[in-house]
Protein backbone atom coordinates (compact mmCIF):
# COMPACT_ATOMS: atom_id res chain seq x y z
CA UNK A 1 172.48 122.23 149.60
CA UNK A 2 172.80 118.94 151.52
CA UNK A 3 175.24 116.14 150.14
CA UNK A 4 174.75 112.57 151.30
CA UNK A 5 176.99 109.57 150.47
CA UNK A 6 175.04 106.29 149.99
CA UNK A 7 175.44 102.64 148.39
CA UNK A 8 173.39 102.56 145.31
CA UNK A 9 171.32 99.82 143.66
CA UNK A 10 174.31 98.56 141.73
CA UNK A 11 176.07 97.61 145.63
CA UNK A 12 178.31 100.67 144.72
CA UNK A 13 179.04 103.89 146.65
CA UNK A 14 177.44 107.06 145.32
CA UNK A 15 176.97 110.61 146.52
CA UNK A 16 173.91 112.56 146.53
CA UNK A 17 173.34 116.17 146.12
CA UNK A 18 169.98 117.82 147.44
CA UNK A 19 168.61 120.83 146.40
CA UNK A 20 165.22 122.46 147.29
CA UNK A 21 163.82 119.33 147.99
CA UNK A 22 164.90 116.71 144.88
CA UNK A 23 167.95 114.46 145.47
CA UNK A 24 170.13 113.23 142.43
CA UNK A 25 172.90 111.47 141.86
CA UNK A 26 176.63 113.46 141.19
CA UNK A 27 178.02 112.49 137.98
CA UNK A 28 181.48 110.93 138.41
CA UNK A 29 182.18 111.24 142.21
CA UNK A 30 181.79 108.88 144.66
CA UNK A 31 182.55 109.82 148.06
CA UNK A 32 182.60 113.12 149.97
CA UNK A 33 186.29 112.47 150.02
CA UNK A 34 186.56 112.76 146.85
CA UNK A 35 184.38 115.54 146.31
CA UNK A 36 186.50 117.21 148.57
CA UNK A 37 189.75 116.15 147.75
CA UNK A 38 189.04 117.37 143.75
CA UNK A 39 187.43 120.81 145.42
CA UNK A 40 190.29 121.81 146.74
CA UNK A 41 193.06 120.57 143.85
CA UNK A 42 191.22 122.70 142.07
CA UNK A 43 190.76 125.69 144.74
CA UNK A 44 186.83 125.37 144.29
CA UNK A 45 183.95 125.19 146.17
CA UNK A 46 182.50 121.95 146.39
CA UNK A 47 178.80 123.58 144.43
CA UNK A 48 181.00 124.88 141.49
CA UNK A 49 182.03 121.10 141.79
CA UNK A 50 179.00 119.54 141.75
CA UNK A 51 178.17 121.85 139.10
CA UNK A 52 180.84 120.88 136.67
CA UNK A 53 180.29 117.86 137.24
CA UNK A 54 177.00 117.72 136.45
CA UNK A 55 173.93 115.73 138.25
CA UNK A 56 172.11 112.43 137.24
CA UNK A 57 169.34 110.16 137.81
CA UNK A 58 167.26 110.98 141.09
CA UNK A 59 167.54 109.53 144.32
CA UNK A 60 165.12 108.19 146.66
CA UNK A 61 166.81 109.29 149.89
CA UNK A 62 164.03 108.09 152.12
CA UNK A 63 163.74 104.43 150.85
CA UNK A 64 167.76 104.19 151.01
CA UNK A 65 167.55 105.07 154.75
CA UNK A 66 165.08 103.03 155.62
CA UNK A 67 167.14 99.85 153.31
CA UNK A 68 169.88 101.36 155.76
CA UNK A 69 171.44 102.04 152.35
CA UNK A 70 172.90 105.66 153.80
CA UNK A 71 176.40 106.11 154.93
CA UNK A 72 178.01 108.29 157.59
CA UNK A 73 178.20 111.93 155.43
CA UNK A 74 181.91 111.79 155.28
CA UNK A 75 184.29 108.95 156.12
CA UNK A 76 187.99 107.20 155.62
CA UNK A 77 189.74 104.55 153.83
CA UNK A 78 191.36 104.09 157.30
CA UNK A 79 189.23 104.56 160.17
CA UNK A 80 192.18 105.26 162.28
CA UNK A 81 192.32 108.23 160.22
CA UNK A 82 189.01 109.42 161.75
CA UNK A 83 188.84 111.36 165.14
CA UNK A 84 185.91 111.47 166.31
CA UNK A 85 185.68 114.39 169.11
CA UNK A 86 183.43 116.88 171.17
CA UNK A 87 182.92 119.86 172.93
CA UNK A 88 180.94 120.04 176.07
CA UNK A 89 178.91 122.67 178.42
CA UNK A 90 178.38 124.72 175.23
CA UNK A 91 174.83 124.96 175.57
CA UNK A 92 172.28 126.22 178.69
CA UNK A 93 170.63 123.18 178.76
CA UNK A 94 173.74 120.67 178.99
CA UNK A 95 174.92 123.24 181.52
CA UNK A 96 171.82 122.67 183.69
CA UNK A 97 171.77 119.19 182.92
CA UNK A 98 175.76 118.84 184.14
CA UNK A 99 175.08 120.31 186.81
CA UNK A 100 172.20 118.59 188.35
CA UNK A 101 174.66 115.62 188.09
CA UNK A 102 177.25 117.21 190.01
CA UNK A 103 175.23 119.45 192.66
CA UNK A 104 175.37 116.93 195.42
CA UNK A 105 178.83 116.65 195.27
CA UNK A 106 179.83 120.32 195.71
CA UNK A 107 179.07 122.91 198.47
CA UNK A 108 175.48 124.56 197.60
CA UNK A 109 176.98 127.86 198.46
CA UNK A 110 179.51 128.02 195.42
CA UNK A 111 179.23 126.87 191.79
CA UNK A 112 180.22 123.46 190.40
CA UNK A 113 182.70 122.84 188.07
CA UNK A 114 180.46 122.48 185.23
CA UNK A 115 178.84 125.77 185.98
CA UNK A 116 182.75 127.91 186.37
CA UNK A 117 183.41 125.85 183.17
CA UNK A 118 179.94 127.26 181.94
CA UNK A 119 180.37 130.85 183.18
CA UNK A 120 183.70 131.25 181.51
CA UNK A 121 182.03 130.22 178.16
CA UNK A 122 179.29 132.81 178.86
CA UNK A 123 182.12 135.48 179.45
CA UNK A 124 184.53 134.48 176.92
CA UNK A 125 183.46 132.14 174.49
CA UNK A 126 182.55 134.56 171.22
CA UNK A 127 185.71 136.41 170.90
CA UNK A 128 185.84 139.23 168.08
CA UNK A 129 186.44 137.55 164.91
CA UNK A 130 189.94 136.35 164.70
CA UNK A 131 190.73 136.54 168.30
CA UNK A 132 191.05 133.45 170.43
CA UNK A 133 188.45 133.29 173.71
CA UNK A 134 188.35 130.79 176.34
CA UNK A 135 189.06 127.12 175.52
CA UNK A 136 185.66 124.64 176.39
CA UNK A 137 185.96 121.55 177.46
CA UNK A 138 186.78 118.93 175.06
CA UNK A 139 186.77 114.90 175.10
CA UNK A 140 187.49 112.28 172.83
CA UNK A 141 185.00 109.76 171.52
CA UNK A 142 187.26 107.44 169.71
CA UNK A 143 188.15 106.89 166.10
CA UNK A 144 186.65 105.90 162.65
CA UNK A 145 185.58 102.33 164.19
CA UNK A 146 183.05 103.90 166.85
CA UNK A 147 181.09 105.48 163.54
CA UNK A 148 177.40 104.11 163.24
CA UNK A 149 175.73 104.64 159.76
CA UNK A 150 172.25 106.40 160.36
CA UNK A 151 169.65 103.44 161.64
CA UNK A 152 172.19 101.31 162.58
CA UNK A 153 172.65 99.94 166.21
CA UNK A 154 174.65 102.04 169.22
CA UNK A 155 175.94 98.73 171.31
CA UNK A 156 175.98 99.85 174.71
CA UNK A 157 179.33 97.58 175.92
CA UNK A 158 178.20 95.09 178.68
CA UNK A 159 179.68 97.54 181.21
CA UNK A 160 178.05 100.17 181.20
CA UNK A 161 175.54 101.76 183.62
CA UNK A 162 173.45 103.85 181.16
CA UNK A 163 173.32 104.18 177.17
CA UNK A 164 171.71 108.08 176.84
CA UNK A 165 171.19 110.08 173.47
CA UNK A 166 172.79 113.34 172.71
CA UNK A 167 171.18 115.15 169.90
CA UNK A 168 173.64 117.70 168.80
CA UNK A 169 175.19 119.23 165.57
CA UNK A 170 178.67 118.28 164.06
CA UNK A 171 181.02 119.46 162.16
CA UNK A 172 182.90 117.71 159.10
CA UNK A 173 186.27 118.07 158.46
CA UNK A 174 189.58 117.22 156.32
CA UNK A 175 192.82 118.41 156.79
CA UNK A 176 194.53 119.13 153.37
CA UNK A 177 197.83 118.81 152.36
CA UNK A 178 199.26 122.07 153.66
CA UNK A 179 198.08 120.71 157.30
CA UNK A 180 195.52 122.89 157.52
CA UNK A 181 191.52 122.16 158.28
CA UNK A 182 189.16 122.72 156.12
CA UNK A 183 185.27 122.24 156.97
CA UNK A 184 182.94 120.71 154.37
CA UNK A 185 179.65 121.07 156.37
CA UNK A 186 177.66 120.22 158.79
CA UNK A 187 175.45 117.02 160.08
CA UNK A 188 173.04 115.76 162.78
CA UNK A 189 174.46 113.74 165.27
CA UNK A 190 174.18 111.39 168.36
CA UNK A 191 176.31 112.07 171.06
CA UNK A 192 176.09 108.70 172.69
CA UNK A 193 176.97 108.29 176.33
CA UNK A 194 177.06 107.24 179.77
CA UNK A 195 175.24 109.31 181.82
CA UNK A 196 175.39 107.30 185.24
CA UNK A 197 178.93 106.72 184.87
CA UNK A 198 179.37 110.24 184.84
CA UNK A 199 177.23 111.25 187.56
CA UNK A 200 179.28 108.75 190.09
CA UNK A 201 182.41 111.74 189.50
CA UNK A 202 182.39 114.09 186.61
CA UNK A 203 186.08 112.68 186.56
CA UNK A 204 184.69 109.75 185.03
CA UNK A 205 183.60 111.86 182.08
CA UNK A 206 186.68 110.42 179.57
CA UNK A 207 185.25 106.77 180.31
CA UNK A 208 181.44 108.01 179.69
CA UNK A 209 182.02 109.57 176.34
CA UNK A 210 184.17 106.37 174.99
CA UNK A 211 181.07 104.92 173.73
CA UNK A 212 180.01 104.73 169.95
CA UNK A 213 178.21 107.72 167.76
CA UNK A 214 176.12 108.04 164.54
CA UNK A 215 176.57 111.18 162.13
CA UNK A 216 173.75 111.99 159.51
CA UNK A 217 171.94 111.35 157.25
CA UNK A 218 172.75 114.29 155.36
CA UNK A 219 175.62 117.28 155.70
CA UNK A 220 174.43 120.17 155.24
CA UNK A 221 176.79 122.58 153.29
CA UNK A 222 177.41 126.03 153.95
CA UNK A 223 177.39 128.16 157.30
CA UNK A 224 175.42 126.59 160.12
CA UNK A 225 172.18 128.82 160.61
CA UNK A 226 172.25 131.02 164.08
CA UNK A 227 169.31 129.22 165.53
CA UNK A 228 168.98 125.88 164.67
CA UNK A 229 165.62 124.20 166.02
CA UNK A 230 165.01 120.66 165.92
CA UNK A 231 163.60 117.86 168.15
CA UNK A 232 164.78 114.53 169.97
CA UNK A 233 162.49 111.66 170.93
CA UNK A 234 162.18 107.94 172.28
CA UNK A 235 160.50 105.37 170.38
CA UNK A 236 159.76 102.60 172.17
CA UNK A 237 158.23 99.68 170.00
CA UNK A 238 155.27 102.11 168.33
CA UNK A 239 154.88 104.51 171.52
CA UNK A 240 156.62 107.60 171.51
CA UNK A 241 158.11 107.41 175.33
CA UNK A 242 159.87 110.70 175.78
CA UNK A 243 160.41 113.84 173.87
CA UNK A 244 161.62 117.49 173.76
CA UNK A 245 162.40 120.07 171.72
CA UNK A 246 166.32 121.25 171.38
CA UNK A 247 167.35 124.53 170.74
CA UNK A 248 171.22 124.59 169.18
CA UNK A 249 173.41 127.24 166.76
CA UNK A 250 175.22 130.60 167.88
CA UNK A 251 172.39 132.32 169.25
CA UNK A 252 171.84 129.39 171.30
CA UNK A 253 175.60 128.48 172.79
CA UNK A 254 178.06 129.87 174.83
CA UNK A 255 180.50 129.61 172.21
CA UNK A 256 181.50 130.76 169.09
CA UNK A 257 181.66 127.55 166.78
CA UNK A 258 184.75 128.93 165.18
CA UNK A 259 186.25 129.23 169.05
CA UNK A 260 185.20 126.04 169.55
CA UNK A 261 187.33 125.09 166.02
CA UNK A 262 190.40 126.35 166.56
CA UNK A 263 190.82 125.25 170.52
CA UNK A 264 190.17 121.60 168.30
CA UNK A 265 192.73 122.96 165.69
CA UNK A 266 195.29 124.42 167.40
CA UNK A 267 197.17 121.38 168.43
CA UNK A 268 199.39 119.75 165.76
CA UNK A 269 198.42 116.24 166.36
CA UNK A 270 194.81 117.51 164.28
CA UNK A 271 196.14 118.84 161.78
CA UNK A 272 197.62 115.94 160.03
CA UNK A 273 197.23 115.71 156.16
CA UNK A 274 194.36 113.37 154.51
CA UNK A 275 192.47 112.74 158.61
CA UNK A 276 188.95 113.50 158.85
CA UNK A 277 187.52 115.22 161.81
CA UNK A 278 183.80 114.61 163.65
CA UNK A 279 183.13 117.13 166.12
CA UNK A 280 180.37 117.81 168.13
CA UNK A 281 179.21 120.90 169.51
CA UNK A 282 177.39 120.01 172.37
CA UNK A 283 173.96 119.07 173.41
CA UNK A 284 171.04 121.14 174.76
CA UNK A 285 168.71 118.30 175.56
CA UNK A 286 168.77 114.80 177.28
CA UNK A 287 166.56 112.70 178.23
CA UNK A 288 168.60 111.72 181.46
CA UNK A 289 168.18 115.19 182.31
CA UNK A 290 164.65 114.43 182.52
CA UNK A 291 164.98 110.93 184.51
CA UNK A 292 164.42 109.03 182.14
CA UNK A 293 165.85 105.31 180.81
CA UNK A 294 166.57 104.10 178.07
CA UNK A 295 165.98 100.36 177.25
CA UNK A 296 167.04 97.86 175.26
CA UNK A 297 165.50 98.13 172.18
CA UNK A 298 164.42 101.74 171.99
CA UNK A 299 164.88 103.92 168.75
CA UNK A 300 166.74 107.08 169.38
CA UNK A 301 165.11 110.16 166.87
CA UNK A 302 166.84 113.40 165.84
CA UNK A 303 165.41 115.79 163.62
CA UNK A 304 165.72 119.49 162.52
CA UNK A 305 164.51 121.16 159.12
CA UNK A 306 167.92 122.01 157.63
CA UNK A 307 169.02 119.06 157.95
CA UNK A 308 166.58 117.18 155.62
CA UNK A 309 165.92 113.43 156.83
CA UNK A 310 166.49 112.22 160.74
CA UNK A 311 169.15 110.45 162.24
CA UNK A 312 167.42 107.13 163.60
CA UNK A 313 169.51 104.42 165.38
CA UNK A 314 168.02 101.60 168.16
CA UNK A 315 170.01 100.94 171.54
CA UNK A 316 171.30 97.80 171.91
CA UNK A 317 173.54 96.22 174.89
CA UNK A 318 176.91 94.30 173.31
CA UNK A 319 178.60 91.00 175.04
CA UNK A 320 181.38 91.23 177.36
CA UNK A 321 184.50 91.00 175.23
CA UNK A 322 186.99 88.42 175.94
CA UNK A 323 190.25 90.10 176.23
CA UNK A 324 193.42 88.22 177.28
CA UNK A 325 196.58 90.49 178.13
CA UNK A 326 199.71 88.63 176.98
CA UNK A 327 202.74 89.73 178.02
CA UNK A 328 206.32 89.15 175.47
């Protein structure tokens, strides 16, 4: 089951359930918030929800997406009440990736940082169930404000050296009203960064990830499936310039995803009652990895099978902000 939140033909939010394929509309319930906020008044899974509820006229999910009618899968009154997050070197691939970046920087006869930081996932990051392994690295993205709806622009700010996808899965969260987080599912996502910021020191890495994201179309409900395949490419006007296949789930990472939740989790600042949570998991594939550029212009494309449609959204550079520091 896949649940999207989108703005119907009325100009009004709705939220779509999809089910082997059809897509309707959920009787009475407009936001994911609110599906979530009734499911667990009412101790519930969101299905027997959706159930009770009951389901309504059908939804063409494809035609909304392309009227860029679809809405991030799960969002806040407040985007300051949004934290949007991330895990890093989770995967092989960002792992090789990182550490092309950083090889000429470190003596070729011991490991870079990225790969210890790598290693000690590989040793310790899928503890026994319950247990708590080795924390990953984490970074912040920003809050609610940096959230692109699926085919919307990512502005690359006018100071930045690079703008570079990330195709990688997310998690969706909100924290009840006991403090404590509860997932609702799970979405594509764009990681979006900047990769030659980074490679000038890997200390640079906070500035590199404070860049805006997209999350979507649709969140898929339920466990995340061990292997997930999918596949990220480069339009460039109609020309397909670069793409690859990525590779992402447990059987594919370094980490547990529930280690990865509760080194997020464990610090009281995240567990604050009524916030939502976007976290990504890490990335397998880039196509700076590959030497590639992006350009003005070009459409970033993210797709994998269970999560229904892709996550589209074209690069575009933003104008130098006027900011004036007054002092009182």
């Amino acid at each position: 089951m896949r649940l999207t939140q989108i703005v119907d033909d009325s100009d009004k939010r709705a939220l779509v359930v999809t089910v082997r394929g059809e897509s309707r509309l959920v009787k009475g319930l407009r936001t994911m918030r609110d599906l979530a906020t009734e499911a667990l008044g009412e101790g519930a899974p969101l299905r027997k929800i959706i159930a009770d509820r009951g389901i309504g006229k059908p939804v063409n999910l494809a035609a909304a997406l392309k009227e860029k009618r679809v809405l991030i899968p799960l969002d806040h009154d407040d985007p300051a009440h949004i934290h949007v997050t991330g895990t890093g070197l989770t995967h092989l691939g960002s792992a090789e990736g990182r550490d092309k970046m950083h090889r000429a920087l470190a003596d070729a006869t011991t490991l870079t940082d990225s790969m210890k930081m790598f290693k000690l996932g590989l040793e310790g990051g899928k503890p026994a169930p319950g247990a708590l392994g080795v924390q990953p690295e984490w970074f912040y993205k920003g809050d609610g404000s940096t959230l692109v709806a699926p085919g919307g622009d990512l502005v690359s700010p006018s100071f930045a050296l690079d703008g570079g996808e990330e195709p990688e899965i997310v998690g969706l969260y909100l924290i009840d009203d006991d403090g404590q987080p509860v997932r609702l599912g799970f979405a594509l996502g764009n990681e979006f960064s900047d990769h030659v910021m980074e490679r000038q020191n890997y200390l640079y890495l906070a500035h590199s990830k404070l860049r805006p994201t997209s999350v979507g179309p649709e969140l898929l409900v339920g466990d995340l499936p061990a292997d997930v395949r999918g596949a990220s490419r480069i339009r460039r006007g109609k020309a397909v310039v670069w793409e690859k296949p990525f590779a992402s789930g447990e059987h594919n990472m370094s980490h547990a995803i529930a280690n990865l939740e509760a080194h997020h989790f464990k610090y009281a600042l995240f567990r604050q009652p009524g916030d939502v949570h976007v976290h990504f998991f890490g990335a397998a594939t880039l196509s700076f990895s590959d030497g590639f550029r992006a350009e003005k212009g070009d459409v970033f494309e993210i797709e994998s099978e269970p999560f229904g449609l892709p996550l589209r959204n074209r690069l575009t550079i933003g104008k130098p902000d006027k900011v004036k520091l007054r002092v009182l």
